[in-house]
PDB file of N, CA and C in Angstrom:
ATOM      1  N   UNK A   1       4.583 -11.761   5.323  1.00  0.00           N
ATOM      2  CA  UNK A   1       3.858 -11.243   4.184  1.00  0.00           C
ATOM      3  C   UNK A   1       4.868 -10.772   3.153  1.00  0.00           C
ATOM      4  N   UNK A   2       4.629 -10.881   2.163  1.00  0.00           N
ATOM      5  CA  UNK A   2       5.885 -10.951   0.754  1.00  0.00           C
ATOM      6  C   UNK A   2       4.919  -9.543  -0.071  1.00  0.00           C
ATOM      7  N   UNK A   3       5.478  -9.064  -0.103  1.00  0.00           N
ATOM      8  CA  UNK A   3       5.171  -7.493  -0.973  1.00  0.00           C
ATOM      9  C   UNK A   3       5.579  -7.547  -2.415  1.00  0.00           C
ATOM     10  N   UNK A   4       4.861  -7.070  -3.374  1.00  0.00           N
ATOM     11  CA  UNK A   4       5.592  -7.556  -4.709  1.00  0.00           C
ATOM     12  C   UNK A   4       5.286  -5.584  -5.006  1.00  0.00           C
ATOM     13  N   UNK A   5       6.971  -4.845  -5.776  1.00  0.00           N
ATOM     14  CA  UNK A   5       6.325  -3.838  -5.838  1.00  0.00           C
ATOM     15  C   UNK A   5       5.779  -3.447  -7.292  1.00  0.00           C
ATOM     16  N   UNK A   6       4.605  -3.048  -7.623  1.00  0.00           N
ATOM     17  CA  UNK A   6       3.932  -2.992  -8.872  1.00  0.00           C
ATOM     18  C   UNK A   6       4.279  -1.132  -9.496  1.00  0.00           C
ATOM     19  N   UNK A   7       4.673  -0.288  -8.780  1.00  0.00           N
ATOM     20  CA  UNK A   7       4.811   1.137  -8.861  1.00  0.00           C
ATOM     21  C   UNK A   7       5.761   1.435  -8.030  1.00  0.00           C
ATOM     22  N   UNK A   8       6.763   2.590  -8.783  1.00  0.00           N
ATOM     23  CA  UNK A   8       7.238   3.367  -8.552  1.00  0.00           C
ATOM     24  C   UNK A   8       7.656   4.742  -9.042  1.00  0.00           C
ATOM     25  N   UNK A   9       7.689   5.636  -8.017  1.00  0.00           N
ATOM     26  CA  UNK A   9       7.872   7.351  -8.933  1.00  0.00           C
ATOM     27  C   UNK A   9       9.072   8.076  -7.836  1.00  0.00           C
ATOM     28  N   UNK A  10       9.224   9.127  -8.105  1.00  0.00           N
ATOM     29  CA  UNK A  10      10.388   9.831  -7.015  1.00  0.00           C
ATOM     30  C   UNK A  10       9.283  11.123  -6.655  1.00  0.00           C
ATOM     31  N   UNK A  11       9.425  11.626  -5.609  1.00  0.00           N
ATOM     32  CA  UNK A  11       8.789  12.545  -5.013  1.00  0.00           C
ATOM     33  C   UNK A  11       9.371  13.073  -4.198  1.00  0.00           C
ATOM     34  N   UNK A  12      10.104  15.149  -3.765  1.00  0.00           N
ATOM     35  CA  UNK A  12      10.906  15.417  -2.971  1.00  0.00           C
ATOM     36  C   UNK A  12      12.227  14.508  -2.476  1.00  0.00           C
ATOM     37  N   UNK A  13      12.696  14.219  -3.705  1.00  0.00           N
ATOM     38  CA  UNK A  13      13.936  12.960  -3.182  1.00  0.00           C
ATOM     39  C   UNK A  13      13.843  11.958  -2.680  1.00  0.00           C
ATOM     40  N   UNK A  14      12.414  11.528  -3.106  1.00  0.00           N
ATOM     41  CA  UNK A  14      12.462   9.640  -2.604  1.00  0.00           C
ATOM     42  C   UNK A  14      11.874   8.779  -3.508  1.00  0.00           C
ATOM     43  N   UNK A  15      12.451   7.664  -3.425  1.00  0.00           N
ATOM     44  CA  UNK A  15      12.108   6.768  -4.196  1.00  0.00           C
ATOM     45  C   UNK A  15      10.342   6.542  -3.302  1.00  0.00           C
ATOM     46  N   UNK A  16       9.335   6.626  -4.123  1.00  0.00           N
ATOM     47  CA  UNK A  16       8.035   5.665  -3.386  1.00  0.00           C
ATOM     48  C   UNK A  16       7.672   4.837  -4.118  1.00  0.00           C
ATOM     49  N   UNK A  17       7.405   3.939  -3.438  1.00  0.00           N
ATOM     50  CA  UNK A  17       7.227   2.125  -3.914  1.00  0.00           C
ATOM     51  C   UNK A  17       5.759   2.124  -3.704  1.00  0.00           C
ATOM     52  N   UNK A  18       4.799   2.022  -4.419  1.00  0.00           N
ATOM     53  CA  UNK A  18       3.824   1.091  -4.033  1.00  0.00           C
ATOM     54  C   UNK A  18       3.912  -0.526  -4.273  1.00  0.00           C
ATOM     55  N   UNK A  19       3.776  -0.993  -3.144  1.00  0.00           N
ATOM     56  CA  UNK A  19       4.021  -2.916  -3.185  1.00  0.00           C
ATOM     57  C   UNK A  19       2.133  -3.525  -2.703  1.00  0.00           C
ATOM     58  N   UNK A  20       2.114  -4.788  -3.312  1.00  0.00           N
ATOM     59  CA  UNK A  20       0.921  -5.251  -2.616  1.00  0.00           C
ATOM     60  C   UNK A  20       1.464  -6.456  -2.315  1.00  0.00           C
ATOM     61  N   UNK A  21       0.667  -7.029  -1.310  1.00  0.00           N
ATOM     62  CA  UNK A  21       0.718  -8.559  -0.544  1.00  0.00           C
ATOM     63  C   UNK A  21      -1.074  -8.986  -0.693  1.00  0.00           C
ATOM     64  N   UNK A  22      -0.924 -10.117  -0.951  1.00  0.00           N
ATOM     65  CA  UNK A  22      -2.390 -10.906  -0.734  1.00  0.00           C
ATOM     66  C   UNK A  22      -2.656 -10.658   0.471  1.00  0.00           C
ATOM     67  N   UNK A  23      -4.325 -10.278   0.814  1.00  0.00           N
ATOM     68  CA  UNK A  23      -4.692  -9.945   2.323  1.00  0.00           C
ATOM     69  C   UNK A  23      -5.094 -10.976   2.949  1.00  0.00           C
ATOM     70  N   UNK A  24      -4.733 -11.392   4.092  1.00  0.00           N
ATOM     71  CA  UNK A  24      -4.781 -12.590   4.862  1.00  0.00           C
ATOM     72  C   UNK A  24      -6.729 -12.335   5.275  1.00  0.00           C
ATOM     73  N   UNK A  25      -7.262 -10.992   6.079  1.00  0.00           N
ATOM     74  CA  UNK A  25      -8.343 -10.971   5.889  1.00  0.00           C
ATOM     75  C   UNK A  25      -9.156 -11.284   5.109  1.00  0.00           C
ATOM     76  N   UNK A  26     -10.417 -12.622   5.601  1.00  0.00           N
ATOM     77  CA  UNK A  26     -11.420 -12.427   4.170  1.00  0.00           C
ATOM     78  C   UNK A  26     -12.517 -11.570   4.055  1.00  0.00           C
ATOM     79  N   UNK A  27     -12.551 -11.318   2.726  1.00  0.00           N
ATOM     80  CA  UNK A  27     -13.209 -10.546   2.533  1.00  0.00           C
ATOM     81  C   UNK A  27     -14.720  -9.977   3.263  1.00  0.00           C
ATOM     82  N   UNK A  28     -15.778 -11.305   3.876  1.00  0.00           N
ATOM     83  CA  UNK A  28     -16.552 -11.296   4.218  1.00  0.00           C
ATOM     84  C   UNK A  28     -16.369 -10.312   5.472  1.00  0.00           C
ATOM     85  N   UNK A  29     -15.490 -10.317   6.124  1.00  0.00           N
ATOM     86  CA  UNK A  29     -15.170  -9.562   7.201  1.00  0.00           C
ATOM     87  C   UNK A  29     -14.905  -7.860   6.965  1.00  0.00           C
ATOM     88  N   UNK A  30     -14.933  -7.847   6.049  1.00  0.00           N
ATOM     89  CA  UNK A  30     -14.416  -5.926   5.456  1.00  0.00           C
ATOM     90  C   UNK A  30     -16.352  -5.150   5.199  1.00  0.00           C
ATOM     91  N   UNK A  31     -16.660  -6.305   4.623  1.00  0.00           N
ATOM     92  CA  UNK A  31     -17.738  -5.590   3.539  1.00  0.00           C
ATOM     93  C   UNK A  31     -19.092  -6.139   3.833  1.00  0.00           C
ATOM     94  N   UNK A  32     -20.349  -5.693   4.177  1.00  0.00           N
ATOM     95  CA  UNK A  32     -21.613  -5.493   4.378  1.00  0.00           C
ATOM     96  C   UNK A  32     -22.741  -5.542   3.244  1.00  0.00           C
ATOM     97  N   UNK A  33     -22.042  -6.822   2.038  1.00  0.00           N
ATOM     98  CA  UNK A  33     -22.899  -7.344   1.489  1.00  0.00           C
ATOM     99  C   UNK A  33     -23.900  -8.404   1.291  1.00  0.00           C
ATOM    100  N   UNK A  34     -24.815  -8.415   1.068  1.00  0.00           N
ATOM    101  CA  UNK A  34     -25.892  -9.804   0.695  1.00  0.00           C
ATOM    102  C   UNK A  34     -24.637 -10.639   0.735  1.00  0.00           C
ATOM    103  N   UNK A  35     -25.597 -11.833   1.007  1.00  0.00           N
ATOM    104  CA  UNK A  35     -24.744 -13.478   0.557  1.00  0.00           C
ATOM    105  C   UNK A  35     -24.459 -13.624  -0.770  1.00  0.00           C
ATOM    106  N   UNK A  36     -25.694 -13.327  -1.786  1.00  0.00           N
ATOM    107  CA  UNK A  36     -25.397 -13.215  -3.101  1.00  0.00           C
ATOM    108  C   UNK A  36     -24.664 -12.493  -3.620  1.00  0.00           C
ATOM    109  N   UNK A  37     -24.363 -10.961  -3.244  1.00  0.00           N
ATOM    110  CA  UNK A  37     -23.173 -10.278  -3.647  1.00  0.00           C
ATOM    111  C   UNK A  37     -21.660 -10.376  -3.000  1.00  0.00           C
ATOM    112  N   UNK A  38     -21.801 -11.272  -2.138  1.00  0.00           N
ATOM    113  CA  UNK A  38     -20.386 -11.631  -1.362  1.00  0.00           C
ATOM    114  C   UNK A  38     -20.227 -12.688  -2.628  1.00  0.00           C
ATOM    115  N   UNK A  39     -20.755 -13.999  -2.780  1.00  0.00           N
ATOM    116  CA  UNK A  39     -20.828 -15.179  -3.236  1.00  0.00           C
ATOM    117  C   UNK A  39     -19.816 -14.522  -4.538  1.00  0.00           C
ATOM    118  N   UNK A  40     -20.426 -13.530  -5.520  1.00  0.00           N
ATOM    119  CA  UNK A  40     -19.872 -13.200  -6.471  1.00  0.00           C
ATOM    120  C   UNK A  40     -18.988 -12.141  -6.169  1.00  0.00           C
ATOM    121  N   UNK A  41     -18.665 -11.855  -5.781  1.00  0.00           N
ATOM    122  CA  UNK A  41     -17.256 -10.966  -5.168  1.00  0.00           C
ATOM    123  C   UNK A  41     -16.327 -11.958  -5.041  1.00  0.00           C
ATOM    124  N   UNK A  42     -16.571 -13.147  -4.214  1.00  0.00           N
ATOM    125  CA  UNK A  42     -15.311 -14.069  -3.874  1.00  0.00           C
ATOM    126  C   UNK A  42     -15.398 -14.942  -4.931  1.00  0.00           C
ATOM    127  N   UNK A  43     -16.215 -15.054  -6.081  1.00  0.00           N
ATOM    128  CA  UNK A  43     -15.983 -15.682  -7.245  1.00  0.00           C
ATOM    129  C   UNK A  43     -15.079 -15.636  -8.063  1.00  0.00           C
ATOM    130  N   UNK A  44     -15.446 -13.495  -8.306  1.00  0.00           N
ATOM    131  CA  UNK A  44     -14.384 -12.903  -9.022  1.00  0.00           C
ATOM    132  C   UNK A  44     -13.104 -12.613  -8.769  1.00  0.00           C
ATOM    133  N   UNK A  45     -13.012 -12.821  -7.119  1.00  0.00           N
ATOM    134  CA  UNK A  45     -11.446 -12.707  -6.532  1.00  0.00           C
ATOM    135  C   UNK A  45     -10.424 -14.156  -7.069  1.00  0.00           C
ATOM    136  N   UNK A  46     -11.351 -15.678  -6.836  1.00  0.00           N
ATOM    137  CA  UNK A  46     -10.743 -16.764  -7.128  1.00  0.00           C
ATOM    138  C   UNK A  46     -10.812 -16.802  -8.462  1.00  0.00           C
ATOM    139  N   UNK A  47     -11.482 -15.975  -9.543  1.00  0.00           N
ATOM    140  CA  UNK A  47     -10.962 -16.319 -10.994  1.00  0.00           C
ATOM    141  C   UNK A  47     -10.040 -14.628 -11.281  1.00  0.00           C
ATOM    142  N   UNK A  48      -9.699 -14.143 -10.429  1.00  0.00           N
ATOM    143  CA  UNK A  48      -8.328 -13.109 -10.769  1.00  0.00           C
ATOM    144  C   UNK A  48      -9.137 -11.929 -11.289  1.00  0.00           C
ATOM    145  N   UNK A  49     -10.437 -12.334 -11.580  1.00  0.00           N
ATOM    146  CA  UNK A  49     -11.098 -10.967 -12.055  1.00  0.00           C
ATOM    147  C   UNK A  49     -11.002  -9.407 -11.123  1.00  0.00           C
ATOM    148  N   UNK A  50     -10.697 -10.217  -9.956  1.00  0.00           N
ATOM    149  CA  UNK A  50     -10.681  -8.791  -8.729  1.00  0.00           C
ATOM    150  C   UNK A  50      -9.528  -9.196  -7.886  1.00  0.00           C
ATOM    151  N   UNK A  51      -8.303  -8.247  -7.764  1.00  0.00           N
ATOM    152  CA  UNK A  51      -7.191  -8.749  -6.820  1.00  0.00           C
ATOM    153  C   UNK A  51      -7.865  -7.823  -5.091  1.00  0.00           C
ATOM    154  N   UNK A  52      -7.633  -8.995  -4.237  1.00  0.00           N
ATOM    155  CA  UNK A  52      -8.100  -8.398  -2.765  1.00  0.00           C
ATOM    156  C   UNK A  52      -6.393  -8.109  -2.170  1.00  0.00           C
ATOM    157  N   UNK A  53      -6.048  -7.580  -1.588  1.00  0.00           N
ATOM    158  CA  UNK A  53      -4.572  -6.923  -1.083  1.00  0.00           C
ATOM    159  C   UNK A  53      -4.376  -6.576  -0.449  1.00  0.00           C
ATOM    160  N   UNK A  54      -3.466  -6.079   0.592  1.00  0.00           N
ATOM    161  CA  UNK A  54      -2.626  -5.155   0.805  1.00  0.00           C
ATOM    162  C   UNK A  54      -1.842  -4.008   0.541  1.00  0.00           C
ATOM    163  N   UNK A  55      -1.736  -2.842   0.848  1.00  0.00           N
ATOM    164  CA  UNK A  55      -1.187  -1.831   0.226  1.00  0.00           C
ATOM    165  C   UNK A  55       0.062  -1.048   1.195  1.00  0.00           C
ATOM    166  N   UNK A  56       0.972  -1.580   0.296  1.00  0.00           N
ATOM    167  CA  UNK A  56       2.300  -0.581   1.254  1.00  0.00           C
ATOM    168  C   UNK A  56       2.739   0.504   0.043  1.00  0.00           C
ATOM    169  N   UNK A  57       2.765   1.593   0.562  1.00  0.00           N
ATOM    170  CA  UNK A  57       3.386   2.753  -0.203  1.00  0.00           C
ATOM    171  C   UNK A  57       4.822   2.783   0.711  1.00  0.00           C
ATOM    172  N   UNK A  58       5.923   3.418   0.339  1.00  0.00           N
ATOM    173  CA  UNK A  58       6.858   3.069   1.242  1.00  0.00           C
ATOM    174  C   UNK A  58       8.045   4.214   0.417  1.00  0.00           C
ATOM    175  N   UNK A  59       8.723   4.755   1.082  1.00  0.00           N
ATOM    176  CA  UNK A  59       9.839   6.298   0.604  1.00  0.00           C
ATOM    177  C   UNK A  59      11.280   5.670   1.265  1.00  0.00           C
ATOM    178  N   UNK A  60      12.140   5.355  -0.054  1.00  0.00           N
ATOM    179  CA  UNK A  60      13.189   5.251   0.015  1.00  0.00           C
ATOM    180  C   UNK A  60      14.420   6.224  -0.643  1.00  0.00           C
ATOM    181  N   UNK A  61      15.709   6.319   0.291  1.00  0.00           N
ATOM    182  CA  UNK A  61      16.938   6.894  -0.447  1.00  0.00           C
ATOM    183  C   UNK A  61      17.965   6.001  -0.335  1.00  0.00           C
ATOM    184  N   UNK A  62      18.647   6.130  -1.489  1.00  0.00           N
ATOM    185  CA  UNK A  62      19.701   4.969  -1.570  1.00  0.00           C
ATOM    186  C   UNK A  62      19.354   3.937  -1.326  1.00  0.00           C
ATOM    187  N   UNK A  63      18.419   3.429  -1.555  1.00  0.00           N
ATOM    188  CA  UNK A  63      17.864   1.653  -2.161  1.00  0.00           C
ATOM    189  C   UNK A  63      17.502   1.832  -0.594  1.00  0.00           C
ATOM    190  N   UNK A  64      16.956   2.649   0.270  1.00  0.00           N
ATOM    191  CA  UNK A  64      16.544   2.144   1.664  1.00  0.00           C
ATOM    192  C   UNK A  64      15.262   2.751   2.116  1.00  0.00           C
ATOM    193  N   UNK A  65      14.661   2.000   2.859  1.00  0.00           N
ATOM    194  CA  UNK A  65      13.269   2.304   3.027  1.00  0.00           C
ATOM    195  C   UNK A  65      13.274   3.224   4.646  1.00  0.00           C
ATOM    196  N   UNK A  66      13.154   3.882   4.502  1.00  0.00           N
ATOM    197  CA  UNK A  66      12.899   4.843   5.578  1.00  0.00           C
ATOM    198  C   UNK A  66      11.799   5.149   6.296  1.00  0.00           C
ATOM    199  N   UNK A  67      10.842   4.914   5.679  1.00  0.00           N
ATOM    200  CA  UNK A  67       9.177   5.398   5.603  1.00  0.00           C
ATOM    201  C   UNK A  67       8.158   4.609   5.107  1.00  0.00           C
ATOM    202  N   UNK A  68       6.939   3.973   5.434  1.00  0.00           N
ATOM    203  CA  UNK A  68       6.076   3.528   4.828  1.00  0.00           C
ATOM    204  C   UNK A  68       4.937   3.520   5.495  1.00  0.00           C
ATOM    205  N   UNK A  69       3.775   3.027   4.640  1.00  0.00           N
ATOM    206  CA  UNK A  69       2.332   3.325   5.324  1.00  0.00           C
ATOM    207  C   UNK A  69       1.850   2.202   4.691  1.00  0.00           C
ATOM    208  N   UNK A  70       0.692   1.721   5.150  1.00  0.00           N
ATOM    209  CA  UNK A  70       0.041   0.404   5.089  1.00  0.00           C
ATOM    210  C   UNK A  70      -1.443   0.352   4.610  1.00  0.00           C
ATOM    211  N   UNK A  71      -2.488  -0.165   4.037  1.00  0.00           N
ATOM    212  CA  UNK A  71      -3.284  -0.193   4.301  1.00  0.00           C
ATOM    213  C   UNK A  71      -4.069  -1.201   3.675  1.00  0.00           C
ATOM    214  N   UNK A  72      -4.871  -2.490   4.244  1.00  0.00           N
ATOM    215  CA  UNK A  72      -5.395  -3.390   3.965  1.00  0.00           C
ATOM    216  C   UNK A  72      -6.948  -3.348   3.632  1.00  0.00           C
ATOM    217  N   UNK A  73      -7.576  -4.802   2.436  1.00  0.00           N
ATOM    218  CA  UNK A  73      -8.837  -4.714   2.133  1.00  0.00           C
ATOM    219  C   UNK A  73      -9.041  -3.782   1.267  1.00  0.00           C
ATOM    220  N   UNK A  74      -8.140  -3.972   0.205  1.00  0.00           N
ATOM    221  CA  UNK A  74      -8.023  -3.182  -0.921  1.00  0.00           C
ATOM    222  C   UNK A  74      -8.785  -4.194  -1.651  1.00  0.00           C
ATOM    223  N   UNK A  75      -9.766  -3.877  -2.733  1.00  0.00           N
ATOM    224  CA  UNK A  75     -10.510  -4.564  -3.613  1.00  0.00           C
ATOM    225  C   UNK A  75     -10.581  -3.747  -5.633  1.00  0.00           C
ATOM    226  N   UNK A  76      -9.636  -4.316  -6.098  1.00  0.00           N
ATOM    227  CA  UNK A  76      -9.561  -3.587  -7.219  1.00  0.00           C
ATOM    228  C   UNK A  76      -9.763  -4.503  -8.596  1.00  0.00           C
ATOM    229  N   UNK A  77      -9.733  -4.189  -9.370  1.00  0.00           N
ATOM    230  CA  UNK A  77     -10.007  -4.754 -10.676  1.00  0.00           C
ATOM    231  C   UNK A  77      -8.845  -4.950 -10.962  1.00  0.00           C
ATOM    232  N   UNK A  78      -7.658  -3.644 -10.813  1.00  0.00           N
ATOM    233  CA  UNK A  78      -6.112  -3.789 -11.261  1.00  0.00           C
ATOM    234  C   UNK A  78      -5.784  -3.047  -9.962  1.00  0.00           C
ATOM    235  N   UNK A  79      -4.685  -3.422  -9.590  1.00  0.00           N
ATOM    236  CA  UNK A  79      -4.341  -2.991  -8.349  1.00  0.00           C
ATOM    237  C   UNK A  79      -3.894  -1.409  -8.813  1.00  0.00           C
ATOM    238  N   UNK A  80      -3.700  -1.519  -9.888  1.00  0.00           N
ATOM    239  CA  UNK A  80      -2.459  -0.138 -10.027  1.00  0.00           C
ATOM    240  C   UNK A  80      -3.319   0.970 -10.211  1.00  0.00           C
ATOM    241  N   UNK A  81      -5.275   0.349 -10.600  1.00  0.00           N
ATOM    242  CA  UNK A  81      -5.827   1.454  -9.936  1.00  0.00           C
ATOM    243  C   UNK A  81      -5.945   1.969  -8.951  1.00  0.00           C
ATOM    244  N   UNK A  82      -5.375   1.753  -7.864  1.00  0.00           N
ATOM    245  CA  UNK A  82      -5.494   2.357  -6.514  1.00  0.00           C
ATOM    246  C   UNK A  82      -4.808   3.835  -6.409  1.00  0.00           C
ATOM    247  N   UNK A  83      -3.566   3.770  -7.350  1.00  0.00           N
ATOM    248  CA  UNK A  83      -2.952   5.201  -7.292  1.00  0.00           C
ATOM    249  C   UNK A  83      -3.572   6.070  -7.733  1.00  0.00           C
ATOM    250  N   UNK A  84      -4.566   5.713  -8.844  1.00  0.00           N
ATOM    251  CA  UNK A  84      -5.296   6.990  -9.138  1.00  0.00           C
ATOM    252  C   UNK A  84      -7.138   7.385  -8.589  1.00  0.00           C
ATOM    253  N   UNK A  85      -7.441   5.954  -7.818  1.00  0.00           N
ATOM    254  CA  UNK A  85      -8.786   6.249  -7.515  1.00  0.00           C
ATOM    255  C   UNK A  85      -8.896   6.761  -5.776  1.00  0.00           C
ATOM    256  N   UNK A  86      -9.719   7.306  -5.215  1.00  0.00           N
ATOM    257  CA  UNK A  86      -9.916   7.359  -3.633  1.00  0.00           C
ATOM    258  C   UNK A  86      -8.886   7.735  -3.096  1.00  0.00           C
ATOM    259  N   UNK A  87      -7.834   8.666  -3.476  1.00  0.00           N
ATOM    260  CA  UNK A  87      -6.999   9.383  -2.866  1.00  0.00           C
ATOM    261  C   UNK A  87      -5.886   8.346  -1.829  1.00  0.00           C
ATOM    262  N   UNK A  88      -6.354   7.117  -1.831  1.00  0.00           N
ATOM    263  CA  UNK A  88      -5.578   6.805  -0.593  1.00  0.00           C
ATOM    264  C   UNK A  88      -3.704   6.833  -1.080  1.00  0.00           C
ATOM    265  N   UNK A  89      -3.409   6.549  -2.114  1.00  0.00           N
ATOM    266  CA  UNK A  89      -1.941   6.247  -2.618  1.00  0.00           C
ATOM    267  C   UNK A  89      -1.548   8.266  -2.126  1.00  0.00           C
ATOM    268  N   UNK A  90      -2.238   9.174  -2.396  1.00  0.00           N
ATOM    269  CA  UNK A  90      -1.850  10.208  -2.356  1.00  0.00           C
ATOM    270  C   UNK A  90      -1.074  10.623  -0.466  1.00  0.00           C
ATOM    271  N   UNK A  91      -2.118  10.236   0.060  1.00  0.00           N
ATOM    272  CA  UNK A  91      -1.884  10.233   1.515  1.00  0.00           C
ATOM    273  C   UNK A  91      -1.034   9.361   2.208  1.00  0.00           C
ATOM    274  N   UNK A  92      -1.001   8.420   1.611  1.00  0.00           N
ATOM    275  CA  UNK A  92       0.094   7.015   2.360  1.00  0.00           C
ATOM    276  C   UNK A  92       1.565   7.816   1.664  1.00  0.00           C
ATOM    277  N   UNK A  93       1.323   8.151   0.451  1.00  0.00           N
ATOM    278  CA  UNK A  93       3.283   8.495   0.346  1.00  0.00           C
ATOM    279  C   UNK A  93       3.194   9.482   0.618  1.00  0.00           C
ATOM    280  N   UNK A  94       2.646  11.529   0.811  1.00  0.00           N
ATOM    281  CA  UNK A  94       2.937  12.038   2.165  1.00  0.00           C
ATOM    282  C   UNK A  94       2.376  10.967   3.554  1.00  0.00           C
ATOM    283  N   UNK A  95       1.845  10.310   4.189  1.00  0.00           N
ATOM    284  CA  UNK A  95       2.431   9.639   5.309  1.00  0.00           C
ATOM    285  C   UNK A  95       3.907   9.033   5.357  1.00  0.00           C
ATOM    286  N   UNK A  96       4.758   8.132   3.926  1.00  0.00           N
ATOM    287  CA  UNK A  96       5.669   7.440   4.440  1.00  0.00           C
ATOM    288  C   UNK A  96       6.808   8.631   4.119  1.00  0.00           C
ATOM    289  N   UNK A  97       6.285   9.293   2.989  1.00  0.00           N
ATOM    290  CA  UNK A  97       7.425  10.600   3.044  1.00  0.00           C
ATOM    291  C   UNK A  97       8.074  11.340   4.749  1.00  0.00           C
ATOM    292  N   UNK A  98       6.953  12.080   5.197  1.00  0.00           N
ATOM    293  CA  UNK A  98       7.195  12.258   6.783  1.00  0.00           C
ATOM    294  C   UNK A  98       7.616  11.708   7.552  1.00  0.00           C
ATOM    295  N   UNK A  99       7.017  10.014   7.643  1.00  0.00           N
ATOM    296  CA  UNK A  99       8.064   9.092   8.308  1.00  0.00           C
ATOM    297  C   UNK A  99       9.777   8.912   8.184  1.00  0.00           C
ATOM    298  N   UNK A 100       9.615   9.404   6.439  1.00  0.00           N
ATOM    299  CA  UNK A 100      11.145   9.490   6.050  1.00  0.00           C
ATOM    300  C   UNK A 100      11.886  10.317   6.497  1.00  0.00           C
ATOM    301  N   UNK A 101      11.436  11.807   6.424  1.00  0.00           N
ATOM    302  CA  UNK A 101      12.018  13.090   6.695  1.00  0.00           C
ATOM    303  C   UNK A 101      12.256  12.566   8.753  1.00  0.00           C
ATOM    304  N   UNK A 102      11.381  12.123   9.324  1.00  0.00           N
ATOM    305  CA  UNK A 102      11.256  11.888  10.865  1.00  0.00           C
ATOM    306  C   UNK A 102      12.448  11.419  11.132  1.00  0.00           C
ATOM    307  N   UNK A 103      12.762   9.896  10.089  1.00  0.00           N
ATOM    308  CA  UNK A 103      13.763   8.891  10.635  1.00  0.00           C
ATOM    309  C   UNK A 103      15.387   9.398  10.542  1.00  0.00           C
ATOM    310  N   UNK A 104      15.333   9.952   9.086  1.00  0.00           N
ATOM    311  CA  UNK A 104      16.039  11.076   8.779  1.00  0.00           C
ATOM    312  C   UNK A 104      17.024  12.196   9.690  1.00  0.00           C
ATOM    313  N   UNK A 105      16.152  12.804  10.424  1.00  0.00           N
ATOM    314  CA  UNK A 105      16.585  13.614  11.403  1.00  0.00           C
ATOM    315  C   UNK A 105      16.665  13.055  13.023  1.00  0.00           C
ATOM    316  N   UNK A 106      16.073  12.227  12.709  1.00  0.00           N
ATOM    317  CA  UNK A 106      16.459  11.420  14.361  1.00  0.00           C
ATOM    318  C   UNK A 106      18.101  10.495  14.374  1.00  0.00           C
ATOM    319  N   UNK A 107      18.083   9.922  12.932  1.00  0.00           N
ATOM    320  CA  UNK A 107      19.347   9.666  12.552  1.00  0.00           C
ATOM    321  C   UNK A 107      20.500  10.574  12.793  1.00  0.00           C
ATOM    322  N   UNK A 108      20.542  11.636  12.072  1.00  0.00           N
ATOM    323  CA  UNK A 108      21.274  13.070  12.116  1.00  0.00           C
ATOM    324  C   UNK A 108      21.619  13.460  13.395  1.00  0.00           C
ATOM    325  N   UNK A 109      20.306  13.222  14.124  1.00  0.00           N
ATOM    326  CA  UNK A 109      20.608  13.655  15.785  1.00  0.00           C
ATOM    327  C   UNK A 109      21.323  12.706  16.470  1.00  0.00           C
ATOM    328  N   UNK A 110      21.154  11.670  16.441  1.00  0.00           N
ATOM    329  CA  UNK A 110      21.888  10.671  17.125  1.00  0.00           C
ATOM    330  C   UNK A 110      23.132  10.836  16.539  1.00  0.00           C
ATOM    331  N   UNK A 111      23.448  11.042  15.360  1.00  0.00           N
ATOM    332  CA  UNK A 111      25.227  10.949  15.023  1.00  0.00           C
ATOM    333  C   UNK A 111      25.942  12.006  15.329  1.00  0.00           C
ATOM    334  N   UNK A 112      24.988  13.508  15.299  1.00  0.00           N
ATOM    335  CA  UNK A 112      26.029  14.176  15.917  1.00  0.00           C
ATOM    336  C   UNK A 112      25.855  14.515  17.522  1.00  0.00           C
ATOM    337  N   UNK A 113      25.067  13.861  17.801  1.00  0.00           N
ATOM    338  CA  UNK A 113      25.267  13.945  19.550  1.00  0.00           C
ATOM    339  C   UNK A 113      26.803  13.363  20.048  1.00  0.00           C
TER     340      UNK A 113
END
């Protein structure tokens, strides 16, 4: 899966990336609509009107990724609304942040053992 990253900001000393990948899941499988409202959902996905995705938020230092969080069956108009709608961008970078701070100190521990 190829991640393209569309956002980035710094937060407590990390670089966070939001990246998306096309979601291999189809759609029909996420969502609990009529035939007729699927029909036009996957209309608007194949004319670009709606990007379907993947979502990696991901906390790097020094160009390195330390941390990231995932989350698929993203359905947006613009992807880059995701950072500001449904909280999820808020929670995935504290999730990959923590992962960072985790890898961080497990690193630290192993070198000075």
């Amino acid at each position: 899966m190829h991640f393209e990253t569309i956002h980035t900001e710094t937060r407590e000393g990390f670089e966070i990336r939001l990246s998306i990948a096309p979601e291999d899941i189809h759609p029909r499988d996420c969502f609990e609509e009529t035939p007729e409202d699927m029909a036009e959902m996957l209309e608007k996905i194949d004319r670009g009107f709606y990007s379907w995705f993947v979502a990696k938020v991901s906390a790097h230092r020094a160009g390195v990724e330390l941390g990231a969080d995932y989350l698929g069956g993203n359905l947006y108009e613009n992807p880059k609304d995701f950072i500001k709608e449904d909280g999820y961008f808020e929670d995935m970078a504290e999730n990959a942040i923590s992962e960072a701070r985790a890898t961080i100190e497990k690193f630290n521990q192993e070198v000075t053992a």
